[in-house]
PDB file of N, CA and C in Angstrom:
ATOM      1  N   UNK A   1     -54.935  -1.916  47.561  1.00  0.00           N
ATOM      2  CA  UNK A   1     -53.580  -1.662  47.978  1.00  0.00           C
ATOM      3  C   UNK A   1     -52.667  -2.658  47.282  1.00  0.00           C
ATOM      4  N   UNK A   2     -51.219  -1.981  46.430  1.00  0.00           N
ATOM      5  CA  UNK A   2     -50.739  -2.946  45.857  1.00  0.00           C
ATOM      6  C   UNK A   2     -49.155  -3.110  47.083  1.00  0.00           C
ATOM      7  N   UNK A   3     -48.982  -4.468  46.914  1.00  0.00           N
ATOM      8  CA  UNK A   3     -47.952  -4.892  47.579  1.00  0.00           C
ATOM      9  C   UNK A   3     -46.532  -4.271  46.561  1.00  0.00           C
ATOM     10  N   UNK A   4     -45.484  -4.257  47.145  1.00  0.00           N
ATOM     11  CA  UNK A   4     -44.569  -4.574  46.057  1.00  0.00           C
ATOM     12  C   UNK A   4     -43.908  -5.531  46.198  1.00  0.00           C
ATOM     13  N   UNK A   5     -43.301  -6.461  45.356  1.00  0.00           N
ATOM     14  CA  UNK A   5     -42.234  -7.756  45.184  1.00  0.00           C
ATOM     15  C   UNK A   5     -41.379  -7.400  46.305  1.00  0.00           C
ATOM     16  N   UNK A   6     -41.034  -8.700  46.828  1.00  0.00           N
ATOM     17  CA  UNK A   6     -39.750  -8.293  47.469  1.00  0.00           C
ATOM     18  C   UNK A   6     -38.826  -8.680  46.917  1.00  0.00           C
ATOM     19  N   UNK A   7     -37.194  -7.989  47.279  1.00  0.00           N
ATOM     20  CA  UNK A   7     -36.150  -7.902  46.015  1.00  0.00           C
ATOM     21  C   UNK A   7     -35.445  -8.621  47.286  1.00  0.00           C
ATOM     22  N   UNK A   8     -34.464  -9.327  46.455  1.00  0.00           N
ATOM     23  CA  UNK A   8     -33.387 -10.144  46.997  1.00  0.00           C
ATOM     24  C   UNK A   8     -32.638  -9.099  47.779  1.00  0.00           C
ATOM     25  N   UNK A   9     -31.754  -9.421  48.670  1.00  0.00           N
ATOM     26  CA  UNK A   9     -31.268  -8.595  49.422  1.00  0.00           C
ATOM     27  C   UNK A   9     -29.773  -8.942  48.765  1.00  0.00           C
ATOM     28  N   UNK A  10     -29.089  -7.933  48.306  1.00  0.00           N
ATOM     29  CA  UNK A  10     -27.820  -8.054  47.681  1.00  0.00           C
ATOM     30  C   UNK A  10     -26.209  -7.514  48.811  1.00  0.00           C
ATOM     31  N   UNK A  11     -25.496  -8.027  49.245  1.00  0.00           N
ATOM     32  CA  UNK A  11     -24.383  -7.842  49.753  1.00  0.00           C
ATOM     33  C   UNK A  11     -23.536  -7.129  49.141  1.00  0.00           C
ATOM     34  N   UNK A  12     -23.397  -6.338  50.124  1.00  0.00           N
ATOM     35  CA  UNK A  12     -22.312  -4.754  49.367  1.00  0.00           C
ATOM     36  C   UNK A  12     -21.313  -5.794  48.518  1.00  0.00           C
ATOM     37  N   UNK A  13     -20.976  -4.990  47.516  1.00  0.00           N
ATOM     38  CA  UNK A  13     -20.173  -5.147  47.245  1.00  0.00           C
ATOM     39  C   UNK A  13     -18.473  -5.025  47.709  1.00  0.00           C
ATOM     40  N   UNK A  14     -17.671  -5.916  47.725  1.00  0.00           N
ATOM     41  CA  UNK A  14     -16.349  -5.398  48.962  1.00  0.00           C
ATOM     42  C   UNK A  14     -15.336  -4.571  47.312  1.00  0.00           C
ATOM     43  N   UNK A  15     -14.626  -3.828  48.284  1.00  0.00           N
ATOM     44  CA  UNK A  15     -13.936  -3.056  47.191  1.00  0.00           C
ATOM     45  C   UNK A  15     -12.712  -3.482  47.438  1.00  0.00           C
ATOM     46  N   UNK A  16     -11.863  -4.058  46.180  1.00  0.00           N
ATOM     47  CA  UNK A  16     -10.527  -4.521  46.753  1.00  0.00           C
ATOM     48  C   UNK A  16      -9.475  -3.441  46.885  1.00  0.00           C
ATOM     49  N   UNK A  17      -8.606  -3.940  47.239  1.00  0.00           N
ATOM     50  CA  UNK A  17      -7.498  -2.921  48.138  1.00  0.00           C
ATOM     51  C   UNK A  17      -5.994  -2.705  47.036  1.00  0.00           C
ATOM     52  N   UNK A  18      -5.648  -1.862  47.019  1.00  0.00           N
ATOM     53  CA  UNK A  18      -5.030  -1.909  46.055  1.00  0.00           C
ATOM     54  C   UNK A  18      -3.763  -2.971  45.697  1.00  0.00           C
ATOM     55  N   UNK A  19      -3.532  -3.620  46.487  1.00  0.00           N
ATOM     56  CA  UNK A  19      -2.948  -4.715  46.349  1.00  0.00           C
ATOM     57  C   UNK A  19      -3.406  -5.719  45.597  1.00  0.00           C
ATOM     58  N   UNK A  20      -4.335  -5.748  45.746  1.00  0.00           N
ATOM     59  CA  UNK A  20      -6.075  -6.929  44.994  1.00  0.00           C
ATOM     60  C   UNK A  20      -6.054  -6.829  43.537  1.00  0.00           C
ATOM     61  N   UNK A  21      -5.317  -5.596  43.071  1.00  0.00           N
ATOM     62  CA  UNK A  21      -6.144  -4.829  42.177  1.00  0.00           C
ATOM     63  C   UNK A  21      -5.260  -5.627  40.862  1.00  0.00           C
ATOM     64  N   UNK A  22      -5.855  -6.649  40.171  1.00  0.00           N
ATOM     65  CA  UNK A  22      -4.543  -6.469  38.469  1.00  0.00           C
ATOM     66  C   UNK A  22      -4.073  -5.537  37.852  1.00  0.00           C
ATOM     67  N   UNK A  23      -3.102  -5.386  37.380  1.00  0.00           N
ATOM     68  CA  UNK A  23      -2.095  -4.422  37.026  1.00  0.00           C
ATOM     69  C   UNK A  23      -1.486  -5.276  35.871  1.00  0.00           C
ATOM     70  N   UNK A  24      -1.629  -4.662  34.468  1.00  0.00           N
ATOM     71  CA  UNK A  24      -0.877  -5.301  33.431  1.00  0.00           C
ATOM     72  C   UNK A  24       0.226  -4.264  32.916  1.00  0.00           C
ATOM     73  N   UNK A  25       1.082  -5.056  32.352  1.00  0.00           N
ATOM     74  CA  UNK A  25       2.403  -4.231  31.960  1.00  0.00           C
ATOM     75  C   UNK A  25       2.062  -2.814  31.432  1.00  0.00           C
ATOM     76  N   UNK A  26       1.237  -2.775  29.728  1.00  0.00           N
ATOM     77  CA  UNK A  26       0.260  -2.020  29.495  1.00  0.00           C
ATOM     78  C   UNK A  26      -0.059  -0.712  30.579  1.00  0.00           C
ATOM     79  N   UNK A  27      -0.588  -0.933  31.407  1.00  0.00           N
ATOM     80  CA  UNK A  27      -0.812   0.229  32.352  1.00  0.00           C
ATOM     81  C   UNK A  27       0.044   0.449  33.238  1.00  0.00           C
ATOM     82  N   UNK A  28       1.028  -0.424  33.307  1.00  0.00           N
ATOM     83  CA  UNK A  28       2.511   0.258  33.885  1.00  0.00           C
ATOM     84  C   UNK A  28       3.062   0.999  33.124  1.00  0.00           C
ATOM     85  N   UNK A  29       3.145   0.608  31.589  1.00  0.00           N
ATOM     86  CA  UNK A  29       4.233   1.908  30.843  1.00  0.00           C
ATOM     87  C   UNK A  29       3.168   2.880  30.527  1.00  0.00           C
ATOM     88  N   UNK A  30       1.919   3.122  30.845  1.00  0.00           N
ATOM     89  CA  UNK A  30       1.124   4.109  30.593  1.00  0.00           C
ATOM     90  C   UNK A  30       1.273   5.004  31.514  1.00  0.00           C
ATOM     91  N   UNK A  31       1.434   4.414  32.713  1.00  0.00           N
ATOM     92  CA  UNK A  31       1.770   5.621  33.787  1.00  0.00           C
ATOM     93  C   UNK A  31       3.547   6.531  33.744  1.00  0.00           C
ATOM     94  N   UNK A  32       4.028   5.374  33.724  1.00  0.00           N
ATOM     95  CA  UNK A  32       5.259   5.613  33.622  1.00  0.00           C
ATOM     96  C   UNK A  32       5.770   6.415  32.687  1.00  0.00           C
ATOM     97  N   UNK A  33       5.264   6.050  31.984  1.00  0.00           N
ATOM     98  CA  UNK A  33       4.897   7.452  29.779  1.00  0.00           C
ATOM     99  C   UNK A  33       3.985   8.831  30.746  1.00  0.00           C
ATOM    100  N   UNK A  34       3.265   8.979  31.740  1.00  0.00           N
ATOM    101  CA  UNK A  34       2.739  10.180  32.120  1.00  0.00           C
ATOM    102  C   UNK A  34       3.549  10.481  32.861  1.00  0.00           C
ATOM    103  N   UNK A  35       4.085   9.995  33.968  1.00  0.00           N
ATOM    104  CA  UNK A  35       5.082  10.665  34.727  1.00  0.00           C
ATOM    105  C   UNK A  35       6.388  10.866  34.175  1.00  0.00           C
ATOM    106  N   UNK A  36       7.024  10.728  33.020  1.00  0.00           N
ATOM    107  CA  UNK A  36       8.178  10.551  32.344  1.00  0.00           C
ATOM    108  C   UNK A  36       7.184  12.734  31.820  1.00  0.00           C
ATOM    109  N   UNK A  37       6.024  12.547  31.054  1.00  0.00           N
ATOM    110  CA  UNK A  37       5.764  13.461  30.546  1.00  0.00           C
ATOM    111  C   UNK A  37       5.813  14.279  31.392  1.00  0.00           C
ATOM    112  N   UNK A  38       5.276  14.455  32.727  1.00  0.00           N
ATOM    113  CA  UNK A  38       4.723  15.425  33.700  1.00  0.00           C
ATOM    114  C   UNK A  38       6.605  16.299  33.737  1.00  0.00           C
ATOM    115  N   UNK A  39       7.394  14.969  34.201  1.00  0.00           N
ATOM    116  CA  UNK A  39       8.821  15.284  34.253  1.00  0.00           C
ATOM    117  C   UNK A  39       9.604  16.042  33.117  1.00  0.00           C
ATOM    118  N   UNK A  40       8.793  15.675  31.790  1.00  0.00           N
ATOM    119  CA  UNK A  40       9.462  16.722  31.119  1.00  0.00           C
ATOM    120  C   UNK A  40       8.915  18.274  30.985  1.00  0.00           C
ATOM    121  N   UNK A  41       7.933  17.973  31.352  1.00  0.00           N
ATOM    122  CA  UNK A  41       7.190  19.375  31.281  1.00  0.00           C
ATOM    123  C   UNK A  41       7.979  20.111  32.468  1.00  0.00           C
ATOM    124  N   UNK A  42       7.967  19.674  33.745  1.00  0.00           N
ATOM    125  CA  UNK A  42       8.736  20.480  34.525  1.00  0.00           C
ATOM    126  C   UNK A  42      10.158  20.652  34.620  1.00  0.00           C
ATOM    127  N   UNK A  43      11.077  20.234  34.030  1.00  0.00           N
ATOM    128  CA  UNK A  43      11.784  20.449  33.240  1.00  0.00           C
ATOM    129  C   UNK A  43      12.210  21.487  32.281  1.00  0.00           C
ATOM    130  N   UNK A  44      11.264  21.405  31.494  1.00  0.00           N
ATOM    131  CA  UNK A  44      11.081  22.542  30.465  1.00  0.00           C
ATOM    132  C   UNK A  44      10.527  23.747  31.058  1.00  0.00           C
ATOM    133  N   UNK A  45       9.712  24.172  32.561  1.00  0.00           N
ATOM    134  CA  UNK A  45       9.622  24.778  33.019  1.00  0.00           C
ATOM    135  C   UNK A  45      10.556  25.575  33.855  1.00  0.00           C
ATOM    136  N   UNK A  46      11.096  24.594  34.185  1.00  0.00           N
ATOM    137  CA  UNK A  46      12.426  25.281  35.265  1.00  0.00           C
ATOM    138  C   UNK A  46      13.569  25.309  34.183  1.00  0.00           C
ATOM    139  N   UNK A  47      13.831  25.097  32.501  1.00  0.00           N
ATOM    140  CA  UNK A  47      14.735  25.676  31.840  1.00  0.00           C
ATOM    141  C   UNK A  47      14.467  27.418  31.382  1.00  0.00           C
ATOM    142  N   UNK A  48      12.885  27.272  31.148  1.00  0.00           N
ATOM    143  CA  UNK A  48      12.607  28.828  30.493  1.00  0.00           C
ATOM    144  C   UNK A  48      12.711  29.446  32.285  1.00  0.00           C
ATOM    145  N   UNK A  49      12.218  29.084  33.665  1.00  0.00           N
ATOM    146  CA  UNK A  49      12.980  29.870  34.259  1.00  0.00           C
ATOM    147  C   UNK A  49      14.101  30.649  34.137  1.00  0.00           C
ATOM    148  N   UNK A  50      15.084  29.615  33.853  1.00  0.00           N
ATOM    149  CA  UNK A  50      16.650  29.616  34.346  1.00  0.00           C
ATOM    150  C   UNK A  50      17.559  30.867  32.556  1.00  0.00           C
ATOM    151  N   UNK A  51      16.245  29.888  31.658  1.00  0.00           N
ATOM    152  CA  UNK A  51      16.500  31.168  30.483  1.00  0.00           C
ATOM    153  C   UNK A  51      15.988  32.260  30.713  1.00  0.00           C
ATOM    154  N   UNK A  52      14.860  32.983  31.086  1.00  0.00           N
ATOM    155  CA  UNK A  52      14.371  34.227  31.380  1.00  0.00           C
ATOM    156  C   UNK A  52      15.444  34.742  32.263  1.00  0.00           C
ATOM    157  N   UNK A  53      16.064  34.163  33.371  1.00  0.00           N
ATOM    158  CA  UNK A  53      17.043  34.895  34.460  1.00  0.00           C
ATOM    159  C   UNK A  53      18.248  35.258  33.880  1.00  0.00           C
ATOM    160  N   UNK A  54      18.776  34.569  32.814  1.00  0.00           N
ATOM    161  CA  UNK A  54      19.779  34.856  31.891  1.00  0.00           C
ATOM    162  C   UNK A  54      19.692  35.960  31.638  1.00  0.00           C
ATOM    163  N   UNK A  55      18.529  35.791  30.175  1.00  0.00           N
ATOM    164  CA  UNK A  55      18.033  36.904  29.220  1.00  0.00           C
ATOM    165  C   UNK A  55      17.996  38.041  29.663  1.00  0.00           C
ATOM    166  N   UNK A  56      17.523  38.241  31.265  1.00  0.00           N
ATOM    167  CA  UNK A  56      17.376  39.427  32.231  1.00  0.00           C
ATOM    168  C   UNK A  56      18.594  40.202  32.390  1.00  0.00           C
ATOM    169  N   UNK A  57      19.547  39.273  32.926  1.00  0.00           N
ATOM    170  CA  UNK A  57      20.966  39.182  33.521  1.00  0.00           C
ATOM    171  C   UNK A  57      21.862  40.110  32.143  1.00  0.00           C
ATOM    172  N   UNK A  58      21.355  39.235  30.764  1.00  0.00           N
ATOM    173  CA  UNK A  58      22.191  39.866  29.669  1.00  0.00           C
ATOM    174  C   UNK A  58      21.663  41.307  28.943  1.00  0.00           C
ATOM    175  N   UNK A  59      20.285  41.716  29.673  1.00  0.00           N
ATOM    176  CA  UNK A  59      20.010  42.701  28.816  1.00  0.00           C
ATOM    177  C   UNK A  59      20.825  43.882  30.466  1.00  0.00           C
ATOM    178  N   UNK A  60      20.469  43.302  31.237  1.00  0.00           N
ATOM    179  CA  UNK A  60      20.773  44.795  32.650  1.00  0.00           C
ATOM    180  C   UNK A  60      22.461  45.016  31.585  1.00  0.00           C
ATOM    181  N   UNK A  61      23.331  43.597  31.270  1.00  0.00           N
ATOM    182  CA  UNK A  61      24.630  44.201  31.039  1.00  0.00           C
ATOM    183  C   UNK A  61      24.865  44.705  29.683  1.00  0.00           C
ATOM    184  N   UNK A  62      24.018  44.712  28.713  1.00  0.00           N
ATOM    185  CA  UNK A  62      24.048  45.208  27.792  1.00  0.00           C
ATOM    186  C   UNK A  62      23.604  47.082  28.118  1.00  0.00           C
ATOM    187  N   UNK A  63      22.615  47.153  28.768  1.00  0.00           N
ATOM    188  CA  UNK A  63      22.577  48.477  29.210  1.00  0.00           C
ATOM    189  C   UNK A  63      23.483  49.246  29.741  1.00  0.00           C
ATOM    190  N   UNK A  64      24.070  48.577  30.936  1.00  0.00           N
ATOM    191  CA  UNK A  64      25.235  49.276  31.301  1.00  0.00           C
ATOM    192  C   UNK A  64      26.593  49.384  30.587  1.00  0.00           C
ATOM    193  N   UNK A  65      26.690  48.602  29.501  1.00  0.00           N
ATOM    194  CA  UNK A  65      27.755  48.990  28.438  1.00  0.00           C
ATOM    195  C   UNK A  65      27.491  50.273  27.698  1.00  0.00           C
ATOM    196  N   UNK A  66      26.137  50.202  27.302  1.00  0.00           N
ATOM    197  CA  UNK A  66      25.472  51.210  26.839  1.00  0.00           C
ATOM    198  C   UNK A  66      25.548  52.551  27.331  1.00  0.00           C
ATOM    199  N   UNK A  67      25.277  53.017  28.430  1.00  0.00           N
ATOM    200  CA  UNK A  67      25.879  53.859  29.274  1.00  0.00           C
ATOM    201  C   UNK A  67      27.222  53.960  29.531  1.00  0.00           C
ATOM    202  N   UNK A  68      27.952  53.423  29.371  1.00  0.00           N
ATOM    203  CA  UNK A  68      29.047  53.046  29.842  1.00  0.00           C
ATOM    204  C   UNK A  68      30.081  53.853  28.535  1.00  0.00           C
ATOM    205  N   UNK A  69      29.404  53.318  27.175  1.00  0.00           N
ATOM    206  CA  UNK A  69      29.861  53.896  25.782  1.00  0.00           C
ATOM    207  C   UNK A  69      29.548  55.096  25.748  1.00  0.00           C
ATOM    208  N   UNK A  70      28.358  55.679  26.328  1.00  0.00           N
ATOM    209  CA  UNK A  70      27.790  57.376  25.900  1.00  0.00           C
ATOM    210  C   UNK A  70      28.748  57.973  27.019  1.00  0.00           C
ATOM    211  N   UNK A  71      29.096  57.603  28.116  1.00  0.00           N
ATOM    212  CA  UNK A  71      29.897  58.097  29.235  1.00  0.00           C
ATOM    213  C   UNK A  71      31.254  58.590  28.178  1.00  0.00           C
ATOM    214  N   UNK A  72      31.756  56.977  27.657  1.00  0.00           N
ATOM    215  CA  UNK A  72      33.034  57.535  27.137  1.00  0.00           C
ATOM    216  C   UNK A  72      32.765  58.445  25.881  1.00  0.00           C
ATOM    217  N   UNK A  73      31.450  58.567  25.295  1.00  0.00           N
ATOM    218  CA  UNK A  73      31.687  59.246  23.878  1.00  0.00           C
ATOM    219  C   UNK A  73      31.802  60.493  24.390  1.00  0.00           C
ATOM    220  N   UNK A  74      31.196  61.024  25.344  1.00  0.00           N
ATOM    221  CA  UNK A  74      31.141  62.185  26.166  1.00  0.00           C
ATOM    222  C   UNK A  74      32.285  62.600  26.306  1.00  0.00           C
ATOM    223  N   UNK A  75      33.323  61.430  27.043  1.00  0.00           N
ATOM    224  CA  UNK A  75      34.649  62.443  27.613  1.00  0.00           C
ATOM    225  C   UNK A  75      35.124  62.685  26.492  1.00  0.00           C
ATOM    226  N   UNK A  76      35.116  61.773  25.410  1.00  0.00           N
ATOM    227  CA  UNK A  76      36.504  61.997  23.758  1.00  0.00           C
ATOM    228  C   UNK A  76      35.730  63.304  23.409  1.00  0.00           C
ATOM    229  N   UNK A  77      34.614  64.057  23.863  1.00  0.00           N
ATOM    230  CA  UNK A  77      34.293  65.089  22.943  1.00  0.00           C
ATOM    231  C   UNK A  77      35.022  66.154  24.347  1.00  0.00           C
ATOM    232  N   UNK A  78      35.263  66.268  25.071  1.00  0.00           N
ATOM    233  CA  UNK A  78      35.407  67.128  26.126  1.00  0.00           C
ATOM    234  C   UNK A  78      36.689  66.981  25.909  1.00  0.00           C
ATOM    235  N   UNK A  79      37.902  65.912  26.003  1.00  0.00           N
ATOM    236  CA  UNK A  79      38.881  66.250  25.851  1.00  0.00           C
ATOM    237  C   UNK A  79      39.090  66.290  23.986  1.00  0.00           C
ATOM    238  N   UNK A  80      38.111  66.265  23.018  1.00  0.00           N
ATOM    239  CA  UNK A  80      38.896  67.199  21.965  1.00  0.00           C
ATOM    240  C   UNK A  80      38.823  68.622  21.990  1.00  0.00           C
ATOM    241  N   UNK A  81      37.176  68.593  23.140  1.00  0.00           N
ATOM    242  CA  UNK A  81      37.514  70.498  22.671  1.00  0.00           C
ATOM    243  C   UNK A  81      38.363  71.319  23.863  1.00  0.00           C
ATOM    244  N   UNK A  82      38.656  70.371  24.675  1.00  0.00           N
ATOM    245  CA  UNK A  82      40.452  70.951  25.824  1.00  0.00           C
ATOM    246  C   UNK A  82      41.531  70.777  24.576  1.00  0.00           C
ATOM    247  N   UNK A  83      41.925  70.041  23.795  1.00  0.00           N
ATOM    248  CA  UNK A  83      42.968  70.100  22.925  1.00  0.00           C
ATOM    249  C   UNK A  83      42.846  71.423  21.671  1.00  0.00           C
ATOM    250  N   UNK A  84      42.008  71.270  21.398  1.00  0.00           N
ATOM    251  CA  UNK A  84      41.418  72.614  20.304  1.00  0.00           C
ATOM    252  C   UNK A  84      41.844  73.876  21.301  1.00  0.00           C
ATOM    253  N   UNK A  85      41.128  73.695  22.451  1.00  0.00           N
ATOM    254  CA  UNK A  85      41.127  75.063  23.185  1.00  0.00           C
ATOM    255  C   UNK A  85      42.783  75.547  23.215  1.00  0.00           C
ATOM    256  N   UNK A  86      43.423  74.343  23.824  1.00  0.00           N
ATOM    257  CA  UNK A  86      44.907  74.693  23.970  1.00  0.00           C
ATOM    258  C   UNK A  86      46.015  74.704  22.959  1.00  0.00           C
ATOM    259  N   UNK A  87      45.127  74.775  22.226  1.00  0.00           N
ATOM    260  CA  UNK A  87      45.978  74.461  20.811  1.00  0.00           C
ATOM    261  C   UNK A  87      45.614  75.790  19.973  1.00  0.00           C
ATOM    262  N   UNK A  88      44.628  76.325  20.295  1.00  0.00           N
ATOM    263  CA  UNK A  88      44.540  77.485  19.873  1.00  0.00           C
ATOM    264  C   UNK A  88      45.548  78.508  20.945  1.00  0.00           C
ATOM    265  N   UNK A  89      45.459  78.630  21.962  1.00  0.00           N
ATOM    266  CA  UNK A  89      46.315  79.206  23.033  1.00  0.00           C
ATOM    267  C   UNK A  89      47.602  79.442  22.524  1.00  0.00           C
ATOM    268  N   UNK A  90      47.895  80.729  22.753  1.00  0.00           N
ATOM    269  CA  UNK A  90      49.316  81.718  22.219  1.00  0.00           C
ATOM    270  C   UNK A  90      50.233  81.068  23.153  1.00  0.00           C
TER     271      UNK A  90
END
């Protein structure tokens, strides 16, 4: 029967608290450079929002001009052929 060694008995390790923790400038502007980024990204997210709602906004009114032009090309042909008509009239 083999024994085994006995091992030193080691004390947890304590985990410091974030107060504990060193912090060099270095990894302050590293974070600060990610959250500056995160911020522009959302940013740039809520602009192509705010552009898509536009783009939307300008095509509905481009349509309804559109309609709006065939409406009138419609009447100039209705009242030329009332003027023809009455203009032919004895």
């Amino acid at each position: 029967m083999t024994t085994r060694p006995k091992t030193a008995r080691t004390t947890p390790t304590k985990v410091p608290t974030v107060a504990e923790l060193p912090v060099t400038r270095a990894m302050l502007y590293g974070v600060r450079d990610e959250l500056i980024a995160r911020n522009d990204q959302t940013n740039a997210e809520d602009q192509e929002a705010s552009n898509w709602a536009a783009i939307k906004a300008v095509q509905g009114l481009n349509a309804r001009f559109d309609r709006i032009e065939a409406d009138i090309a419609e009447l100039k042909d209705i009242v030329r052929e009332l003027v023809r008509a009455l203009s032919k009239r004895p």
